[in-house]
N, C-alpha and C. Protein backbone atom coordinates (compact mmCIF):
# COMPACT_ATOMS: atom_id res chain seq x y z
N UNK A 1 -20.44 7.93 -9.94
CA UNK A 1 -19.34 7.23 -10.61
C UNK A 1 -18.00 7.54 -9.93
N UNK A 2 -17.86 8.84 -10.03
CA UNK A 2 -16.43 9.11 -9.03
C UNK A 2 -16.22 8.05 -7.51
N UNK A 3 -17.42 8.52 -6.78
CA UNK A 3 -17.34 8.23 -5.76
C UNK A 3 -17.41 6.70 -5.37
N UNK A 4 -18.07 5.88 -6.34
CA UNK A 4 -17.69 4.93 -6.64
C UNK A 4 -15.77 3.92 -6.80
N UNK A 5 -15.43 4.79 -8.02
CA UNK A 5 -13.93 4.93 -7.99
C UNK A 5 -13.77 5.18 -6.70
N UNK A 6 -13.79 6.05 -6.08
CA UNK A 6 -12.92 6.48 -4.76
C UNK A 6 -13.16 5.78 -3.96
N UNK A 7 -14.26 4.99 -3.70
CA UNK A 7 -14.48 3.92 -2.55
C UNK A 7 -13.59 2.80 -2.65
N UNK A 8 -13.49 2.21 -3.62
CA UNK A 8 -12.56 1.22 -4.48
C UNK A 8 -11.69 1.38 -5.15
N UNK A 9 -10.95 2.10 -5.06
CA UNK A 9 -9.73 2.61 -5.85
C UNK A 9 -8.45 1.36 -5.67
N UNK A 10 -8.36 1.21 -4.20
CA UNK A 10 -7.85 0.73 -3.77
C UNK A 10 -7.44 -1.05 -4.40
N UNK A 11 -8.95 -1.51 -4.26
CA UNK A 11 -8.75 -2.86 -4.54
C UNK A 11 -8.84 -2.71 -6.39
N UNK A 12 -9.61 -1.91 -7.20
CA UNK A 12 -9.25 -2.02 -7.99
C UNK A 12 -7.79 -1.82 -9.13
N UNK A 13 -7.11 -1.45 -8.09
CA UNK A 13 -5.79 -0.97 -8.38
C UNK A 13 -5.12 -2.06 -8.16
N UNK A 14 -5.01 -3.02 -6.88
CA UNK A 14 -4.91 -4.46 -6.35
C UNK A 14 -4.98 -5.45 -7.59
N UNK A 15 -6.22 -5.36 -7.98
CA UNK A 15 -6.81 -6.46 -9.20
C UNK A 15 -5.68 -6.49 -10.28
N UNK A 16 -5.89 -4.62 -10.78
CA UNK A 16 -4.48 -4.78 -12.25
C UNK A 16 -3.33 -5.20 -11.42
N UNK A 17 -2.81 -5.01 -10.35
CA UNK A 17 -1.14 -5.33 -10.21
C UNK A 17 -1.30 -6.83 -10.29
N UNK A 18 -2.59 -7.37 -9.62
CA UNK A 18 -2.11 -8.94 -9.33
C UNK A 18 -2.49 -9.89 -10.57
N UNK A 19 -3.30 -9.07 -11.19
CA UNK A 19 -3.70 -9.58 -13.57
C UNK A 19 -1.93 -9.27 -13.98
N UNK A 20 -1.51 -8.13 -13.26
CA UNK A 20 0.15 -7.86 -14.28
C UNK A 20 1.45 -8.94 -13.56
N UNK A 21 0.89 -9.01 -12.12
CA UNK A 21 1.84 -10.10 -11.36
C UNK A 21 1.80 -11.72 -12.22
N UNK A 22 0.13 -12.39 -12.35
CA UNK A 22 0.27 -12.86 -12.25
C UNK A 22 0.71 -13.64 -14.12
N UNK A 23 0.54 -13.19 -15.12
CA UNK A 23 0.65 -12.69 -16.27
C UNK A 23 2.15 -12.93 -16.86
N UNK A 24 2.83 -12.12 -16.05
CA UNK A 24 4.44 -12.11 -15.72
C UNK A 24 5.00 -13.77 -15.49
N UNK A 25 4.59 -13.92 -13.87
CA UNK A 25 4.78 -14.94 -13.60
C UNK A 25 4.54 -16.18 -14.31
N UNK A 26 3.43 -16.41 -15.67
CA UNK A 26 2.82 -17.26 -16.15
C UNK A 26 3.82 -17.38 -17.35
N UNK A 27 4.15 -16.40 -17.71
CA UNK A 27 4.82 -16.41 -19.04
C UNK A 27 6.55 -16.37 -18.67
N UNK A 28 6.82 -16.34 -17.33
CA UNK A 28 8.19 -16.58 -16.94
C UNK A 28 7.92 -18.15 -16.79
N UNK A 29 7.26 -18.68 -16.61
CA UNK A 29 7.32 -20.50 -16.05
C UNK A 29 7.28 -20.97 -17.01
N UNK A 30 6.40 -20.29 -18.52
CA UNK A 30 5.90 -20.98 -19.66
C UNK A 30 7.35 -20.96 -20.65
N UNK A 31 8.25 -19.53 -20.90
CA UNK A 31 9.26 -19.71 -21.12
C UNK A 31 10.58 -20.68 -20.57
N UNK A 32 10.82 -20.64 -19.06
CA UNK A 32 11.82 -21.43 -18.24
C UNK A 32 11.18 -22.87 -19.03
N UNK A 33 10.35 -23.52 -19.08
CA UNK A 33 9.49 -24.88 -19.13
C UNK A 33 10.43 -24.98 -20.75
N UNK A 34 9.60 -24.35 -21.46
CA UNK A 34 10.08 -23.86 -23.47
C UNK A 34 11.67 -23.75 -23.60
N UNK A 35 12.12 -23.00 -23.09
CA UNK A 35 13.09 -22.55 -23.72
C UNK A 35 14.33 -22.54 -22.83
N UNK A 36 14.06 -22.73 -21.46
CA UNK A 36 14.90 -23.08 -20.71
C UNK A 36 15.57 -21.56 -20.57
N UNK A 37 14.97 -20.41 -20.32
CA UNK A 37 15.53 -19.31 -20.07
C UNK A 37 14.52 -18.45 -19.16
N UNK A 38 14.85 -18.33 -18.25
CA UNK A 38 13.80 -17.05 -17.26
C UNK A 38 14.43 -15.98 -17.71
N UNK A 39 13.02 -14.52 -17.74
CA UNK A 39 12.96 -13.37 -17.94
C UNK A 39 13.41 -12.67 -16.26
N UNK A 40 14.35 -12.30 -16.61
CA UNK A 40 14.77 -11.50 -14.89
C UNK A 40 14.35 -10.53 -14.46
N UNK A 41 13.60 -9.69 -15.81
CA UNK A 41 13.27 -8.23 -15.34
C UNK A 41 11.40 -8.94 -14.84
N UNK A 42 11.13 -9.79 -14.60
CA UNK A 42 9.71 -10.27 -14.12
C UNK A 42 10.07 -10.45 -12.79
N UNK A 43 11.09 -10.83 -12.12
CA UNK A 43 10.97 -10.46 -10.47
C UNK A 43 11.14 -9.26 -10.25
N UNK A 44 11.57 -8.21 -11.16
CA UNK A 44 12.05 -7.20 -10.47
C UNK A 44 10.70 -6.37 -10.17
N UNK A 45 10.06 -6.31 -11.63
CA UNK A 45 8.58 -5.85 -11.93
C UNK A 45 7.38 -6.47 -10.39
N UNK A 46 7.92 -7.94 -10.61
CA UNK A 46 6.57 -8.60 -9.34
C UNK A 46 6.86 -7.67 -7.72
N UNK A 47 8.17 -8.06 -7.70
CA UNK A 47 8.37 -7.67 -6.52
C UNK A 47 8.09 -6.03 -6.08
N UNK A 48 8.28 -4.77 -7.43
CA UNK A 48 7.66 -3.30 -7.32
C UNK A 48 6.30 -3.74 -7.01
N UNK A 49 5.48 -4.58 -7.64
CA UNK A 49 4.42 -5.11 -7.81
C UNK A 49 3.31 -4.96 -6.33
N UNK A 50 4.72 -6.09 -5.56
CA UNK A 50 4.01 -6.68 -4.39
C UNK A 50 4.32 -5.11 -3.55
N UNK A 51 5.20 -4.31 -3.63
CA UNK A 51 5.00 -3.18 -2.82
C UNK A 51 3.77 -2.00 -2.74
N UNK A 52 3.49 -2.08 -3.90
CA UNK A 52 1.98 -1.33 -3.99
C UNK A 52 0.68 -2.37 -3.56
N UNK A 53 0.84 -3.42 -3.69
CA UNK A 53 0.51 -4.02 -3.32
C UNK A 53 0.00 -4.16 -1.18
N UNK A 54 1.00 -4.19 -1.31
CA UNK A 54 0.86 -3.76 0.48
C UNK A 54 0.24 -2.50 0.96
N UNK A 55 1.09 -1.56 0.62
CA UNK A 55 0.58 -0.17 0.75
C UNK A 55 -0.80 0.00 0.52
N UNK A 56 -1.38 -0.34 -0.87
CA UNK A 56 -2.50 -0.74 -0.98
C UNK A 56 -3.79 -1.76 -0.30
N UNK A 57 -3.05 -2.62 0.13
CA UNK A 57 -4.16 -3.44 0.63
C UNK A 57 -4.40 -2.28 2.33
N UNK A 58 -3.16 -2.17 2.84
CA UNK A 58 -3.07 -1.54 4.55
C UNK A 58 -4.09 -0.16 4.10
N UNK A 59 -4.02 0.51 2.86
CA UNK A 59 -5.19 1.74 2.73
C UNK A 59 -6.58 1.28 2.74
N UNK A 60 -6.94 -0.05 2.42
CA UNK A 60 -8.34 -0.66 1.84
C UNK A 60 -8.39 -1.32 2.96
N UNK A 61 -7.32 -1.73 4.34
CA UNK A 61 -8.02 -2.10 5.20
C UNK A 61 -8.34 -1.45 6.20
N UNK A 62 -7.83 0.10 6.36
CA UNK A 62 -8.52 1.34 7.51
C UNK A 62 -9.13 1.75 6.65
N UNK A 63 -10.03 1.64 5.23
CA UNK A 63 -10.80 2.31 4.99
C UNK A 63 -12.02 1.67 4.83
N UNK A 64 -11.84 0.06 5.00
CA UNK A 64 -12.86 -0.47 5.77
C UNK A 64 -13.56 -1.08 6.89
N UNK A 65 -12.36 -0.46 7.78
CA UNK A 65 -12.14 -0.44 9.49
C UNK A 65 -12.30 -2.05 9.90
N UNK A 66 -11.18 -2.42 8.62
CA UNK A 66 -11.41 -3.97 9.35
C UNK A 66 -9.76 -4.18 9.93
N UNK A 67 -8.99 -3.50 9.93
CA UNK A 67 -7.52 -3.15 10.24
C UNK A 67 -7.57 -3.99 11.55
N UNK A 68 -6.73 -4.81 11.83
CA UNK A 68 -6.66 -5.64 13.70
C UNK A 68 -6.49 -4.52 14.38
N UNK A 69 -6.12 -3.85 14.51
CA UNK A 69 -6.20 -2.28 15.60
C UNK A 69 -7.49 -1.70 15.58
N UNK A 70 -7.86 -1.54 14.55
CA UNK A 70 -9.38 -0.95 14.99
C UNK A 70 -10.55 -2.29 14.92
N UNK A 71 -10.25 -3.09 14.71
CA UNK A 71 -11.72 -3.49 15.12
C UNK A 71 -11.17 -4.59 16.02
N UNK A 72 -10.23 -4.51 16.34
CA UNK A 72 -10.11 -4.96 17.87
C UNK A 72 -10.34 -4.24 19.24
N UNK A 73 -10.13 -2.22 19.01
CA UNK A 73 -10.32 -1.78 20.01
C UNK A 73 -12.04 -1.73 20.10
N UNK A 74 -12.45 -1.51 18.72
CA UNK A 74 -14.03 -1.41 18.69
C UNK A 74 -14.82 -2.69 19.33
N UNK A 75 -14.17 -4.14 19.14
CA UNK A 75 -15.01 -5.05 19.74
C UNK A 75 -14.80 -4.93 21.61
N UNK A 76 -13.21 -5.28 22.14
CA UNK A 76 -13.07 -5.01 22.75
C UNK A 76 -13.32 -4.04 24.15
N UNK A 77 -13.45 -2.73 23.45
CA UNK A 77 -13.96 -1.84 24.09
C UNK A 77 -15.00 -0.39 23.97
N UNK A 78 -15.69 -1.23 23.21
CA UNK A 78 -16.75 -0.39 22.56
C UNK A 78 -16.83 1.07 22.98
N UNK A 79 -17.06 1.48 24.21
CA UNK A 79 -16.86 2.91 24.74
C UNK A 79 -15.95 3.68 24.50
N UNK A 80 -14.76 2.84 25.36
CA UNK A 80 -13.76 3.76 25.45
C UNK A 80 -12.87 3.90 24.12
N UNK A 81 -12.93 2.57 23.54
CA UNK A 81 -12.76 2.44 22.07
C UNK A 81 -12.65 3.58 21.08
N UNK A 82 -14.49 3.90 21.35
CA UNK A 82 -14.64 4.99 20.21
C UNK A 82 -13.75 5.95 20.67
N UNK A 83 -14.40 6.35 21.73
CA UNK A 83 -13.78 7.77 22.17
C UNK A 83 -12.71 8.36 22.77
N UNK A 84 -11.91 7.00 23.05
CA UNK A 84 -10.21 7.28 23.67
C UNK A 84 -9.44 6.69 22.73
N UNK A 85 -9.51 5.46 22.36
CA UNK A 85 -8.45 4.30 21.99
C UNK A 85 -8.63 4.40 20.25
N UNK A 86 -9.48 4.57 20.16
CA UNK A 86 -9.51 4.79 18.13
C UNK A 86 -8.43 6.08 17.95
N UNK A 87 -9.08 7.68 18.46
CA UNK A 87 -8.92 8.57 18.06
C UNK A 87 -6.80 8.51 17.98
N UNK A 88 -6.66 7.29 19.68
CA UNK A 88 -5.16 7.50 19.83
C UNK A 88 -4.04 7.01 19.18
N UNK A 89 -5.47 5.51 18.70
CA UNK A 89 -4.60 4.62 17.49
C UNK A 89 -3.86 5.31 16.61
N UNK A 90 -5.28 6.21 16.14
CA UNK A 90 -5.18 6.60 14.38
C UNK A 90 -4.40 7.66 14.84
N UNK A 91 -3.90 8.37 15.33
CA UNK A 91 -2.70 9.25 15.95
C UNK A 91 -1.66 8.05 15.66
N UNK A 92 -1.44 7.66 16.51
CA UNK A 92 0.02 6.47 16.17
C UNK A 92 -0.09 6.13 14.76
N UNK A 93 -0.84 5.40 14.33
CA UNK A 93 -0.94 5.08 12.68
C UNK A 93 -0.21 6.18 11.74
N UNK A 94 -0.85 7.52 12.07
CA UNK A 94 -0.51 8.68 11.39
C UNK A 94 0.85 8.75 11.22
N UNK A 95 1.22 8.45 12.95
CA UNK A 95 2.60 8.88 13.07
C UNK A 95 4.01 7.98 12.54
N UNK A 96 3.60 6.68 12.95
CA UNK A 96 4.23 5.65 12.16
C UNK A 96 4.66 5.76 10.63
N UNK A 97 2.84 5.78 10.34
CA UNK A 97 3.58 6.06 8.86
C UNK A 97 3.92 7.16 8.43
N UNK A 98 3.99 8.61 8.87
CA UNK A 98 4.72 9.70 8.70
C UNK A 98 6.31 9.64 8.41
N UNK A 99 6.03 8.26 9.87
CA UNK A 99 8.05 8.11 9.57
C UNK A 99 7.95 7.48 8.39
N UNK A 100 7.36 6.39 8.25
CA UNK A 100 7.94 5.33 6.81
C UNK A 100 8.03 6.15 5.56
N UNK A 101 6.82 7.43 5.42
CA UNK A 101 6.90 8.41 4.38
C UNK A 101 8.20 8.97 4.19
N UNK A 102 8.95 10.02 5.41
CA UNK A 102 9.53 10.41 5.96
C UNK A 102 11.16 9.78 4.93
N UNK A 103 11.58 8.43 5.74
CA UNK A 103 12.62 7.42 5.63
C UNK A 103 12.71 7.54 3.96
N UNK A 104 11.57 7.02 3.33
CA UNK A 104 11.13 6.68 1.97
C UNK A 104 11.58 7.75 1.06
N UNK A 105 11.29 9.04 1.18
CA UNK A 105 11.28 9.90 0.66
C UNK A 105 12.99 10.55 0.83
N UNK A 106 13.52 10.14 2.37
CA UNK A 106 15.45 10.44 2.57
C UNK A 106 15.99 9.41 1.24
N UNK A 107 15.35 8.02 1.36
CA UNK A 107 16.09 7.02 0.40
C UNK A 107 15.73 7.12 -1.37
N UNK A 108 14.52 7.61 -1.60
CA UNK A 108 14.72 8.49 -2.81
C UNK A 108 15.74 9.37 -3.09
N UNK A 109 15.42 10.34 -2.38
CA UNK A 109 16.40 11.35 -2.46
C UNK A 109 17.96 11.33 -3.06
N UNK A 110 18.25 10.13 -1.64
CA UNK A 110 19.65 9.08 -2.01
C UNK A 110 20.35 8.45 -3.53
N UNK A 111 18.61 7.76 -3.87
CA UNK A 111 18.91 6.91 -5.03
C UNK A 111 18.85 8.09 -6.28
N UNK A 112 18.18 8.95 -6.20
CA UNK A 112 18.16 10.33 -7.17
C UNK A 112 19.55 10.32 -7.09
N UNK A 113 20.07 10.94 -6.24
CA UNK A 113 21.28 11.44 -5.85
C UNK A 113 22.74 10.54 -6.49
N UNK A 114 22.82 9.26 -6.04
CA UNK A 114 23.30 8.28 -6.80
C UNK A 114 23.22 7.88 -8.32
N UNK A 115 22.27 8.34 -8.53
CA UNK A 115 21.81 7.74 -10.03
C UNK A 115 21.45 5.99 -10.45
N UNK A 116 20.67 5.09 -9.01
CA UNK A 116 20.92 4.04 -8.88
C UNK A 116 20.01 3.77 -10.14
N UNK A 117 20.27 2.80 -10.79
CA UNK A 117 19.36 1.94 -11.69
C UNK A 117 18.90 0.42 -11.30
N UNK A 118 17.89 -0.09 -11.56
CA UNK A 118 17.53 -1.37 -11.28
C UNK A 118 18.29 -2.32 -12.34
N UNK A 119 18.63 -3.70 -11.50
CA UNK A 119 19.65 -4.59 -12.44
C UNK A 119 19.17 -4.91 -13.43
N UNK A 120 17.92 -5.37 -13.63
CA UNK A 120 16.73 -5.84 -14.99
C UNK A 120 16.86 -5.03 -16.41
N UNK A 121 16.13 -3.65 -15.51
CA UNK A 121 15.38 -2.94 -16.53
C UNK A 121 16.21 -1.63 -16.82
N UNK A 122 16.99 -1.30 -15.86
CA UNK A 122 17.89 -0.37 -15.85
C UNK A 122 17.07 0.84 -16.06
N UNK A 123 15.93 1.26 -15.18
CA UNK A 123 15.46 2.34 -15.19
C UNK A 123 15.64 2.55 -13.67
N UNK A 124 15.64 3.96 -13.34
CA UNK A 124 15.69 4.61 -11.97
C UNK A 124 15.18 3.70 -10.78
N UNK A 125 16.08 3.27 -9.79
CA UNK A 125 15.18 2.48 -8.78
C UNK A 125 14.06 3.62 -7.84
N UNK A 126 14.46 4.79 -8.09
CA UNK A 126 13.77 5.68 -7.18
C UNK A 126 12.10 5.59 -7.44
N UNK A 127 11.71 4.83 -8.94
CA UNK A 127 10.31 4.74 -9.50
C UNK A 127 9.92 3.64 -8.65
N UNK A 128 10.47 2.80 -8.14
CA UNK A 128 9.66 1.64 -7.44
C UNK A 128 9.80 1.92 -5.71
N UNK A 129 10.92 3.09 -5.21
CA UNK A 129 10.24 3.15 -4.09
C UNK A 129 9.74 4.37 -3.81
N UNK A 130 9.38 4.75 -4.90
CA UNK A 130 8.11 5.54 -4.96
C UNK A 130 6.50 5.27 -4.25
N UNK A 131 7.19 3.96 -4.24
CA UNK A 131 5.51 3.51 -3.79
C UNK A 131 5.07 3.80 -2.33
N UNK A 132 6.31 3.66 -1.79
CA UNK A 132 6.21 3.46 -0.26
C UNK A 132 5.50 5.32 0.14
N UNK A 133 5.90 6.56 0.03
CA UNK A 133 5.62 7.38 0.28
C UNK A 133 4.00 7.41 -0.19
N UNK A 134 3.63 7.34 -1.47
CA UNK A 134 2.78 7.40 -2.12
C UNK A 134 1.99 6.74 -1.65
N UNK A 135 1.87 5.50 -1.27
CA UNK A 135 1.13 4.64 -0.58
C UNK A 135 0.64 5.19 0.82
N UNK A 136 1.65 5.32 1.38
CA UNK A 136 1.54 6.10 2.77
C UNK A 136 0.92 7.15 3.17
N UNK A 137 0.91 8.30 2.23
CA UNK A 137 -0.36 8.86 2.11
C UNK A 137 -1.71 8.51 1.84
N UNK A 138 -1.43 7.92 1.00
CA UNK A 138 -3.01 7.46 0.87
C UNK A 138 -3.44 6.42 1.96
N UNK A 139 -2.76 5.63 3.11
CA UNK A 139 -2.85 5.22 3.85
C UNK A 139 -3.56 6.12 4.91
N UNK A 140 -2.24 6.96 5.37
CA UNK A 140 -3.12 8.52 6.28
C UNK A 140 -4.20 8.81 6.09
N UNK A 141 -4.32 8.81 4.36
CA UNK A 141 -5.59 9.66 4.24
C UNK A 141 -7.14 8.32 4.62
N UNK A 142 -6.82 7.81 4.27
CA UNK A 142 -7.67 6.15 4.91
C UNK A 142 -8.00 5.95 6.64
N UNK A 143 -7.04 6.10 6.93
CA UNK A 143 -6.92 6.13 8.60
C UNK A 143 -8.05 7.48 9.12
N UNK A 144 -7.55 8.57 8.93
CA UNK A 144 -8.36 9.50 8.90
C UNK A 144 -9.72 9.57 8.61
N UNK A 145 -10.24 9.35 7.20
CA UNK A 145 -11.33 9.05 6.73
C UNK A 145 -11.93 7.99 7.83
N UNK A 146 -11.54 6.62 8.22
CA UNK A 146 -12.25 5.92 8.86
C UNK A 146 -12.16 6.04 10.34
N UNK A 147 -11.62 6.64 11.01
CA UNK A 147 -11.20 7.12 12.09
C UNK A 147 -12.59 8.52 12.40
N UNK A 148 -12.62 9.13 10.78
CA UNK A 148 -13.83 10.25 11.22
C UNK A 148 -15.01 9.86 11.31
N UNK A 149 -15.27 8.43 10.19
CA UNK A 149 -16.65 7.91 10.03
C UNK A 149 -16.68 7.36 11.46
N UNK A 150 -15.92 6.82 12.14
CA UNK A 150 -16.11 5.44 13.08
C UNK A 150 -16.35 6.56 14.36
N UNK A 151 -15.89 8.24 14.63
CA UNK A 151 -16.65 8.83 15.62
C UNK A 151 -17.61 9.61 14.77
N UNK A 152 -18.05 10.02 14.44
CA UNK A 152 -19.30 10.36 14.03
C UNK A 152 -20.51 9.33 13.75
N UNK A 153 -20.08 8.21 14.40
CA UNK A 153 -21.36 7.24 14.32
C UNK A 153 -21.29 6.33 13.09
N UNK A 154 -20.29 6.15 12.31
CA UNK A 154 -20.53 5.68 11.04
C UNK A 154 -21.25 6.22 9.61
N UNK A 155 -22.00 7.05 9.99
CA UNK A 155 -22.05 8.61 9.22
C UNK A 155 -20.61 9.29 8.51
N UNK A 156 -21.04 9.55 7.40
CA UNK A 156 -20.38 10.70 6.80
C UNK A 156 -18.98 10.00 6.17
């Protein structure tokens, strides 16, 4: 059961944001249509939305090594692939998003620091770019994971 969850965490996490995206969105068109008034705090919500969203999908796609970097070096160059060009990718990958973690975590800091609030809902903006670090790890940790299965043979 866990391991289950953990294989799919990803997209099932995907599913609720895009049931809460799309939910939002349905009942912002159904009101504007009714009553002639849009709810504003529903872009603010979609758009946190679509950021886990990303983060999320880029973890569920190195963790099913269908990412255009890796299964382009794998078709491409099957040999050297495995054993030069994967291991160097997922090095760059790491490192890339180390920075975006990195950046993410200075501009928290910032918005802590500020006391910024979102225009909608007027709660902390630092909760929605929360995602980006958070995501990003679990990205690493994806890259890694499929980076170890894809040299060890697809094993493990």
């Amino acid at each position: 059961m866990l391991k289950k969850i953990y294989e799919h965490f990803e997209e099932a996490t995907c599913v609720v944001l895009l049931v809460i995206m799309s939910l939002l969105a349905f009942v912002n068109v159904i009101t504007r249509y009714f009553i002639q008034y849009s709810f504003a705090f529903t872009e603010e919500v979609e758009v946190a939305c679509l950021v886990w969203l990303t983060m999320l999908g880029a973890a569920a796609g190195f963790r099913r090594k269908i990412h255009l970097g890796f299964d382009l070096l794998s078709i491409r160059f099957p040999n050297l692939g495995k054993n030069i060009l994967l291991p160097l990718a997922s090095i760059l990958t790491i490192f890339t998003v180390s920075a975006l973690i990195w950046f993410s975590v200075v501009q928290i800091r910032v918005e802590i620091s500020l006391d910024t609030m979102t225009e909608a809902l007027n709660i902390p903006h630092w909760l929605y770019t929360l995602a980006m670090p958070a995501g990003g790890i679990l990205v690493i940790l994806r890259v890694i994971e499929a980076a170890w299965k894809e040299l060890m043979g697809g094993k493990g």
